[in-house]
PDB file of N, CA and C in Angstrom:
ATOM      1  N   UNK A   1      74.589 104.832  83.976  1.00  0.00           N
ATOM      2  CA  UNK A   1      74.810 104.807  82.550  1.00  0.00           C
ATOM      3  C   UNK A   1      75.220 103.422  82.073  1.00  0.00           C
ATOM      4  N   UNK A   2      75.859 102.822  82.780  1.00  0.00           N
ATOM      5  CA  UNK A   2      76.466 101.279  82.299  1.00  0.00           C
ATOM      6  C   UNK A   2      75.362 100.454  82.328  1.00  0.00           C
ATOM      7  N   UNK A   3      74.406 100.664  83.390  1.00  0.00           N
ATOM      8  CA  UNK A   3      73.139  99.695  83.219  1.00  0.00           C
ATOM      9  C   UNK A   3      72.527 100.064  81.992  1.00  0.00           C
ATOM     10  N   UNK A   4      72.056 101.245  81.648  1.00  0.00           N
ATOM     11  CA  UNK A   4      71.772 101.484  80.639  1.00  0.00           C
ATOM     12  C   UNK A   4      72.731 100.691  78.998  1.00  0.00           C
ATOM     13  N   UNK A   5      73.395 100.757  79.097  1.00  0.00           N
ATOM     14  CA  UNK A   5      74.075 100.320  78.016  1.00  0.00           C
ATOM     15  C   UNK A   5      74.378  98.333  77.863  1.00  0.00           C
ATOM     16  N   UNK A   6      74.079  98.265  79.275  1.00  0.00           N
ATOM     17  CA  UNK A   6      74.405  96.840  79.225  1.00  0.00           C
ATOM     18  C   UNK A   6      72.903  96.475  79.189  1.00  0.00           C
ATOM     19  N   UNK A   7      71.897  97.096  78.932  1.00  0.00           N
ATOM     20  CA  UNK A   7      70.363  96.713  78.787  1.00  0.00           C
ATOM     21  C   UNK A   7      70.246  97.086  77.485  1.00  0.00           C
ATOM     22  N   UNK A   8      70.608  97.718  76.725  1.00  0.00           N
ATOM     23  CA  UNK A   8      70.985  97.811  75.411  1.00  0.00           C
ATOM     24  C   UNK A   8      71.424  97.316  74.574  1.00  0.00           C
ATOM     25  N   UNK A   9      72.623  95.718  75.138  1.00  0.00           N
ATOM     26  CA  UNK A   9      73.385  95.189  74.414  1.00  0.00           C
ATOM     27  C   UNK A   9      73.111  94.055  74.625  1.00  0.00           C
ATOM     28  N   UNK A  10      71.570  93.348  74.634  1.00  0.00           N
ATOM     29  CA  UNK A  10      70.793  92.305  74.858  1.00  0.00           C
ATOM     30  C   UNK A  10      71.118  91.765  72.862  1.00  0.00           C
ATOM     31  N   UNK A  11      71.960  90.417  73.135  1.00  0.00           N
ATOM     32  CA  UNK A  11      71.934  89.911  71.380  1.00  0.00           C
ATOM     33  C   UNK A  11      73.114  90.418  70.747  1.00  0.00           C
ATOM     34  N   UNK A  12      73.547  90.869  71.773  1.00  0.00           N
ATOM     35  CA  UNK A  12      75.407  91.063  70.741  1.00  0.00           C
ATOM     36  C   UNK A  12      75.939  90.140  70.494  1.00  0.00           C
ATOM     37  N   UNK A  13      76.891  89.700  69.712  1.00  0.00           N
ATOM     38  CA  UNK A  13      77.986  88.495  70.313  1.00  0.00           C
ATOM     39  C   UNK A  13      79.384  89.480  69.610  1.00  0.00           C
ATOM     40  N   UNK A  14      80.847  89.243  70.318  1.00  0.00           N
ATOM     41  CA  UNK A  14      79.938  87.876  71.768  1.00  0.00           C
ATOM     42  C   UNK A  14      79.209  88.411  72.783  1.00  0.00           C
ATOM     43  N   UNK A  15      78.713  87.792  73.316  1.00  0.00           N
ATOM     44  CA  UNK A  15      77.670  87.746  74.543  1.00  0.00           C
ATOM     45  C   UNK A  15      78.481  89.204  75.786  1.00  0.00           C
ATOM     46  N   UNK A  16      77.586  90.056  76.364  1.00  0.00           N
ATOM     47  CA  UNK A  16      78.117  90.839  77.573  1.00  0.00           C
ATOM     48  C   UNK A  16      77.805  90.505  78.477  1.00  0.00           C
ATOM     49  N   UNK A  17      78.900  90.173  79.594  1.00  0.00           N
ATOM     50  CA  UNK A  17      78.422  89.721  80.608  1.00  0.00           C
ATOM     51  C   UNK A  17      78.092  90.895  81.596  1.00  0.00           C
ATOM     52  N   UNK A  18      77.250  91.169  81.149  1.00  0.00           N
ATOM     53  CA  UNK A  18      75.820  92.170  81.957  1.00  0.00           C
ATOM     54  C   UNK A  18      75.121  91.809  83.393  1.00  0.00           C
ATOM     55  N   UNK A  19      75.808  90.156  83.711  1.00  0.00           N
ATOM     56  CA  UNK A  19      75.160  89.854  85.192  1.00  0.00           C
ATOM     57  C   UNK A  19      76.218  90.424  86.316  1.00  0.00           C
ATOM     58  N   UNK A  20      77.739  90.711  86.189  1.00  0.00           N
ATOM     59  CA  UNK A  20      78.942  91.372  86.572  1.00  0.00           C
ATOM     60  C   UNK A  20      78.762  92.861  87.050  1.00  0.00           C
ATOM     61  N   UNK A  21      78.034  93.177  86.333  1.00  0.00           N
ATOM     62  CA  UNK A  21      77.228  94.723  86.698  1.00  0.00           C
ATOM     63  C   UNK A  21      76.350  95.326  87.740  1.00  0.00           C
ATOM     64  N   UNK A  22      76.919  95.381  88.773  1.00  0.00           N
ATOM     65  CA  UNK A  22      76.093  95.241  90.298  1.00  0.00           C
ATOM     66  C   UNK A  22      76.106  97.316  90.376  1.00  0.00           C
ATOM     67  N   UNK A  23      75.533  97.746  91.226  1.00  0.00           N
ATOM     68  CA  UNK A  23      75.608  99.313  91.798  1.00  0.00           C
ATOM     69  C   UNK A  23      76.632  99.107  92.844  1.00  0.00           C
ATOM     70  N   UNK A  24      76.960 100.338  93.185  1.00  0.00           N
ATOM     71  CA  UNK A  24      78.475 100.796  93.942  1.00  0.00           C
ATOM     72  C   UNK A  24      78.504  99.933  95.268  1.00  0.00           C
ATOM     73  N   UNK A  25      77.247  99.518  95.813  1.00  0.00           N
ATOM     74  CA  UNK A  25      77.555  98.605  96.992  1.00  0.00           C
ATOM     75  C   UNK A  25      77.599  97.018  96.906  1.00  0.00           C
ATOM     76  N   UNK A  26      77.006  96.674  95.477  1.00  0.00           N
ATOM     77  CA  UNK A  26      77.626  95.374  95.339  1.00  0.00           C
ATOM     78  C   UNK A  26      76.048  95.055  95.121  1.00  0.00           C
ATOM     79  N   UNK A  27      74.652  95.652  95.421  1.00  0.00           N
ATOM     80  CA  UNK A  27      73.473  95.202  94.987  1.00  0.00           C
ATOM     81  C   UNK A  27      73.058  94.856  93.741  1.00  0.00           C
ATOM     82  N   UNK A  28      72.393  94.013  93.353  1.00  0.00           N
ATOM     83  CA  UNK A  28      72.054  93.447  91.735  1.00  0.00           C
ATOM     84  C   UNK A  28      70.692  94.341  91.597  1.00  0.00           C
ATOM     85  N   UNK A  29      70.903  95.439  91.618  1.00  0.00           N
ATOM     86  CA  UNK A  29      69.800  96.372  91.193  1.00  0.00           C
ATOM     87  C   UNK A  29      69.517  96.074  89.849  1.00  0.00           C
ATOM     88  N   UNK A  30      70.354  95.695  89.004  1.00  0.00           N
ATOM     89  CA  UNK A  30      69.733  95.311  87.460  1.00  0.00           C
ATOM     90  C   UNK A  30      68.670  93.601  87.057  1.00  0.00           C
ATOM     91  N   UNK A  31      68.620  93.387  87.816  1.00  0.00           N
ATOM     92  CA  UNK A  31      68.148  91.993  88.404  1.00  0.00           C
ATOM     93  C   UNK A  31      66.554  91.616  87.123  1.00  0.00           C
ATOM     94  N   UNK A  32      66.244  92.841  87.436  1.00  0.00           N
ATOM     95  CA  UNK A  32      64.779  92.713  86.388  1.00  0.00           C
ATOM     96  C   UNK A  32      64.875  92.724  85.354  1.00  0.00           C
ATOM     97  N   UNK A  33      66.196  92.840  84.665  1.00  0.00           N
ATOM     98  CA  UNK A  33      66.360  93.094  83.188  1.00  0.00           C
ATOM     99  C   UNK A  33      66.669  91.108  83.076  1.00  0.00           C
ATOM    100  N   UNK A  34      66.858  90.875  83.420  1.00  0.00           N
ATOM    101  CA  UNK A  34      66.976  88.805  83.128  1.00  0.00           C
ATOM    102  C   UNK A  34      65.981  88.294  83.424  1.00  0.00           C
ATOM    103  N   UNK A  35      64.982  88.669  83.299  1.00  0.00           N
ATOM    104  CA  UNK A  35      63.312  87.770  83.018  1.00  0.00           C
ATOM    105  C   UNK A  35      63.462  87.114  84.012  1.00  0.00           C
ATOM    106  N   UNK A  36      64.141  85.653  84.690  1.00  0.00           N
ATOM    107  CA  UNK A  36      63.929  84.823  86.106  1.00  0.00           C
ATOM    108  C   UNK A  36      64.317  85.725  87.066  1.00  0.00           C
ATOM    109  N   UNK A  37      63.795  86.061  88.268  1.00  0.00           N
ATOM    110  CA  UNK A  37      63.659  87.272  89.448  1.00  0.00           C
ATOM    111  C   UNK A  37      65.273  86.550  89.406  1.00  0.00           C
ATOM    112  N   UNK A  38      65.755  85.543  89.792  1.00  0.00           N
ATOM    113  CA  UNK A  38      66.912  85.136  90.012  1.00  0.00           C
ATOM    114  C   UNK A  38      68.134  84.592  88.903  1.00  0.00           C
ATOM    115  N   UNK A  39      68.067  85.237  87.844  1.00  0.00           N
ATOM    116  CA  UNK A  39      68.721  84.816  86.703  1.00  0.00           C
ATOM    117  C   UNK A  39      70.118  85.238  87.272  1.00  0.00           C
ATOM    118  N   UNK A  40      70.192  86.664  87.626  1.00  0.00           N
ATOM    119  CA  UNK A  40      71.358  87.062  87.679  1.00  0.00           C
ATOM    120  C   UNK A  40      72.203  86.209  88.868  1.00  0.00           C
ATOM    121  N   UNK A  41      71.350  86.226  89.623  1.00  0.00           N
ATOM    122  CA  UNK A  41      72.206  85.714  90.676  1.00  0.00           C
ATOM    123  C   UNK A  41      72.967  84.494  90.288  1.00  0.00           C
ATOM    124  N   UNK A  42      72.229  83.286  89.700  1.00  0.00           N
ATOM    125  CA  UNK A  42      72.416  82.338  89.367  1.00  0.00           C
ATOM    126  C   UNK A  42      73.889  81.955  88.340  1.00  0.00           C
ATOM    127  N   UNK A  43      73.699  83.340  87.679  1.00  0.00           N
ATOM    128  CA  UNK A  43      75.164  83.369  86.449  1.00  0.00           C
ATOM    129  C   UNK A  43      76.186  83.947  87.446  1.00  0.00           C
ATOM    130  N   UNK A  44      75.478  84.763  88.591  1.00  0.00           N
ATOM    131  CA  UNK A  44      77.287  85.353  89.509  1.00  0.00           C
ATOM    132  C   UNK A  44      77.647  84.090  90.100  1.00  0.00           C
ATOM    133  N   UNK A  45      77.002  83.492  90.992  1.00  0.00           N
ATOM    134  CA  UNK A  45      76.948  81.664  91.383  1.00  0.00           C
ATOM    135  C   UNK A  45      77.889  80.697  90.717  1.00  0.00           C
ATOM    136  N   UNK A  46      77.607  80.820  89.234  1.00  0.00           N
ATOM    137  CA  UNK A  46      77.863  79.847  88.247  1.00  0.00           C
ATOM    138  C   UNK A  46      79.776  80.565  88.077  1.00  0.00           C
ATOM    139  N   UNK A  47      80.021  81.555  88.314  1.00  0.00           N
ATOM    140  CA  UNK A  47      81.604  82.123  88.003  1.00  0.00           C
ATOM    141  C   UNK A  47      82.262  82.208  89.347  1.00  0.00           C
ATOM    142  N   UNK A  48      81.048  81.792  90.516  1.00  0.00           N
ATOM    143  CA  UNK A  48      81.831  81.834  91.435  1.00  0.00           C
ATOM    144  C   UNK A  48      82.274  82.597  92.466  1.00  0.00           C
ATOM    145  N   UNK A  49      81.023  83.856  92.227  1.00  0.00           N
ATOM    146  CA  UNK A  49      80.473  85.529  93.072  1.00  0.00           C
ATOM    147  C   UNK A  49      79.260  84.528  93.954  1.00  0.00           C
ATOM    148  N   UNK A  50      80.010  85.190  95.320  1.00  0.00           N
ATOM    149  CA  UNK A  50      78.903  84.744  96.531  1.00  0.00           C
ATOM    150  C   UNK A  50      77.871  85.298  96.705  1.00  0.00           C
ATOM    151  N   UNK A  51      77.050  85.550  96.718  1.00  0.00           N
ATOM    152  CA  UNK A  51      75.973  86.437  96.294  1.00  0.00           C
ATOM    153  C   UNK A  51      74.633  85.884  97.876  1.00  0.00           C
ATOM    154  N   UNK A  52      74.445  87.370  98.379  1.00  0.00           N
ATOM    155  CA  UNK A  52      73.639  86.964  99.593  1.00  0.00           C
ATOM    156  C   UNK A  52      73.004  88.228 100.069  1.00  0.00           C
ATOM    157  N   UNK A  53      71.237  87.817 100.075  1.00  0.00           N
ATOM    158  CA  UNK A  53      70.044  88.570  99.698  1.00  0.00           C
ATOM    159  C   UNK A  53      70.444  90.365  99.006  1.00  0.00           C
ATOM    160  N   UNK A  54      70.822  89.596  97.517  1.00  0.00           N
ATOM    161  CA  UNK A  54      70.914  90.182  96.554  1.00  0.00           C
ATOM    162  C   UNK A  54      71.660  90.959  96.536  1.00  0.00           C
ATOM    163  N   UNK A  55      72.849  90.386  97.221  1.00  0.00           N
ATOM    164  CA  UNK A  55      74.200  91.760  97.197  1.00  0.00           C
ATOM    165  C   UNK A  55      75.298  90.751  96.675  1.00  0.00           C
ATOM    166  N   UNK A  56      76.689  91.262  96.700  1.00  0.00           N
ATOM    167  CA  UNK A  56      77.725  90.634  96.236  1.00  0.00           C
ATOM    168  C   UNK A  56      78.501  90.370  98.311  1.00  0.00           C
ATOM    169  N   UNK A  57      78.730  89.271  98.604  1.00  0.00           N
ATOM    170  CA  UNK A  57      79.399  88.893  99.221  1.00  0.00           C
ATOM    171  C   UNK A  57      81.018  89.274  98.707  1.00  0.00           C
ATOM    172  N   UNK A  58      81.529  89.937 100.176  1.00  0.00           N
ATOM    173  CA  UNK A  58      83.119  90.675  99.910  1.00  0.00           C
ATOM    174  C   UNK A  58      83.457  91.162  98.396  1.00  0.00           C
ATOM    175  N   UNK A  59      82.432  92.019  98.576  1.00  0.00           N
ATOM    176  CA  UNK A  59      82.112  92.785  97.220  1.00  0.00           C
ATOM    177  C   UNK A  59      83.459  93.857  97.124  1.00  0.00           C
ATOM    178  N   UNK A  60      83.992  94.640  98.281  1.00  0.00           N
ATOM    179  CA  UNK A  60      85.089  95.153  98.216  1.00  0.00           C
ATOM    180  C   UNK A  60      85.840  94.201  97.343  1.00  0.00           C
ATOM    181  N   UNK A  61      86.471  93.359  97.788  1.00  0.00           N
ATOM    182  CA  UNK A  61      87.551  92.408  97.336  1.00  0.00           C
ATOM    183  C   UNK A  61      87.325  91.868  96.093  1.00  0.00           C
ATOM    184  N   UNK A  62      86.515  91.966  95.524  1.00  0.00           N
ATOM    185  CA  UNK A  62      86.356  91.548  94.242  1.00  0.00           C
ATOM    186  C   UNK A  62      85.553  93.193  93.081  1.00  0.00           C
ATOM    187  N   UNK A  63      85.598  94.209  93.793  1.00  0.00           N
ATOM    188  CA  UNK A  63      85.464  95.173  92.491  1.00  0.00           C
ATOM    189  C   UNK A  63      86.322  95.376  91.985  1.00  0.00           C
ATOM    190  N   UNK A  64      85.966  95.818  90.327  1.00  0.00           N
ATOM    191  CA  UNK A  64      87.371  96.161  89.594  1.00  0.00           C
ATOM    192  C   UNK A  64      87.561  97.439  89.459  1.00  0.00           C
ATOM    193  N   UNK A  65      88.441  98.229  89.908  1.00  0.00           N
ATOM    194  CA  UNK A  65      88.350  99.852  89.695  1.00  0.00           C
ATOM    195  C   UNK A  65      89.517  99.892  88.688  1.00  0.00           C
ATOM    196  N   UNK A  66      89.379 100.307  87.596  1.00  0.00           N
ATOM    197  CA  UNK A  66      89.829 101.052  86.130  1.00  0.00           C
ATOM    198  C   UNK A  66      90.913 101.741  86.372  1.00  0.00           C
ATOM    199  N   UNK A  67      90.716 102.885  87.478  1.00  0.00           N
ATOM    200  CA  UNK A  67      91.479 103.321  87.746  1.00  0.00           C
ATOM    201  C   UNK A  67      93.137 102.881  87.978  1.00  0.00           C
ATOM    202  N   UNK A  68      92.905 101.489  88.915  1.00  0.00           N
ATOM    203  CA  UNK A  68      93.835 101.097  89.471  1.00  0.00           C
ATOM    204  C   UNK A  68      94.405  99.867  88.727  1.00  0.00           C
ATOM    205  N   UNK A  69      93.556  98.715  88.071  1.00  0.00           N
ATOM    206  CA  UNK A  69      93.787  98.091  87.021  1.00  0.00           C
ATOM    207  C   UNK A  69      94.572  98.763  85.768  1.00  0.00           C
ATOM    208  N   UNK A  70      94.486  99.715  85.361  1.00  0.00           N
ATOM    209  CA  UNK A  70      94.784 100.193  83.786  1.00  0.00           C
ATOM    210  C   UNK A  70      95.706 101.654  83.910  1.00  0.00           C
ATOM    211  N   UNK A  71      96.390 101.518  85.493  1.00  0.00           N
ATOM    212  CA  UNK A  71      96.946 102.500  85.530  1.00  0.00           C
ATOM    213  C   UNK A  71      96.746 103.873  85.546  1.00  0.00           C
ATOM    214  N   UNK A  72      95.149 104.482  85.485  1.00  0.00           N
ATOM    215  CA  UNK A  72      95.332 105.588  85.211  1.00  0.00           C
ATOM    216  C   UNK A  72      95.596 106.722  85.872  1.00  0.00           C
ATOM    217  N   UNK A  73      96.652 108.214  84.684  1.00  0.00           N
ATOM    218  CA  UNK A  73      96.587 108.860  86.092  1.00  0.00           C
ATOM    219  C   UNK A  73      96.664 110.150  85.725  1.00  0.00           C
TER     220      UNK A  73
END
């Protein structure tokens, strides 16, 4: 559903950072929605996400779970 919505919100501002948006194992399955085969990768690169054949490097250690961020319970 979030891919969906972050493919939806192409031209908002401000801008969504929609390249942050990987599937539960850290793969850039949304990859085709940024026109260059390698766009996305290039913007996780650019913030500083290790990114290696198209996954998130220590992708554990860097997801954000809601849950645990924002307290909920």
């Amino acid at each position: 559903m979030v891919g969906w919505a972050m493919n939806a919100a192409h031209g908002v501002k401000p801008p969504v950072p929609a390249q942050r948006v990987v599937n539960r194992n850290g793969l850039l399955s949304g990859k085709h929605h940024f026109g260059e085969v390698d766009a996305m990768e290039k913007m996780l690169k650019k913030e500083g996400v290790e990114v290696k054949n198209d996954q998130v490097v220590r992708f554990k250690e860097l997801f954000w779970d809601p849950m645990i961020e924002l307290d909920v319970k």
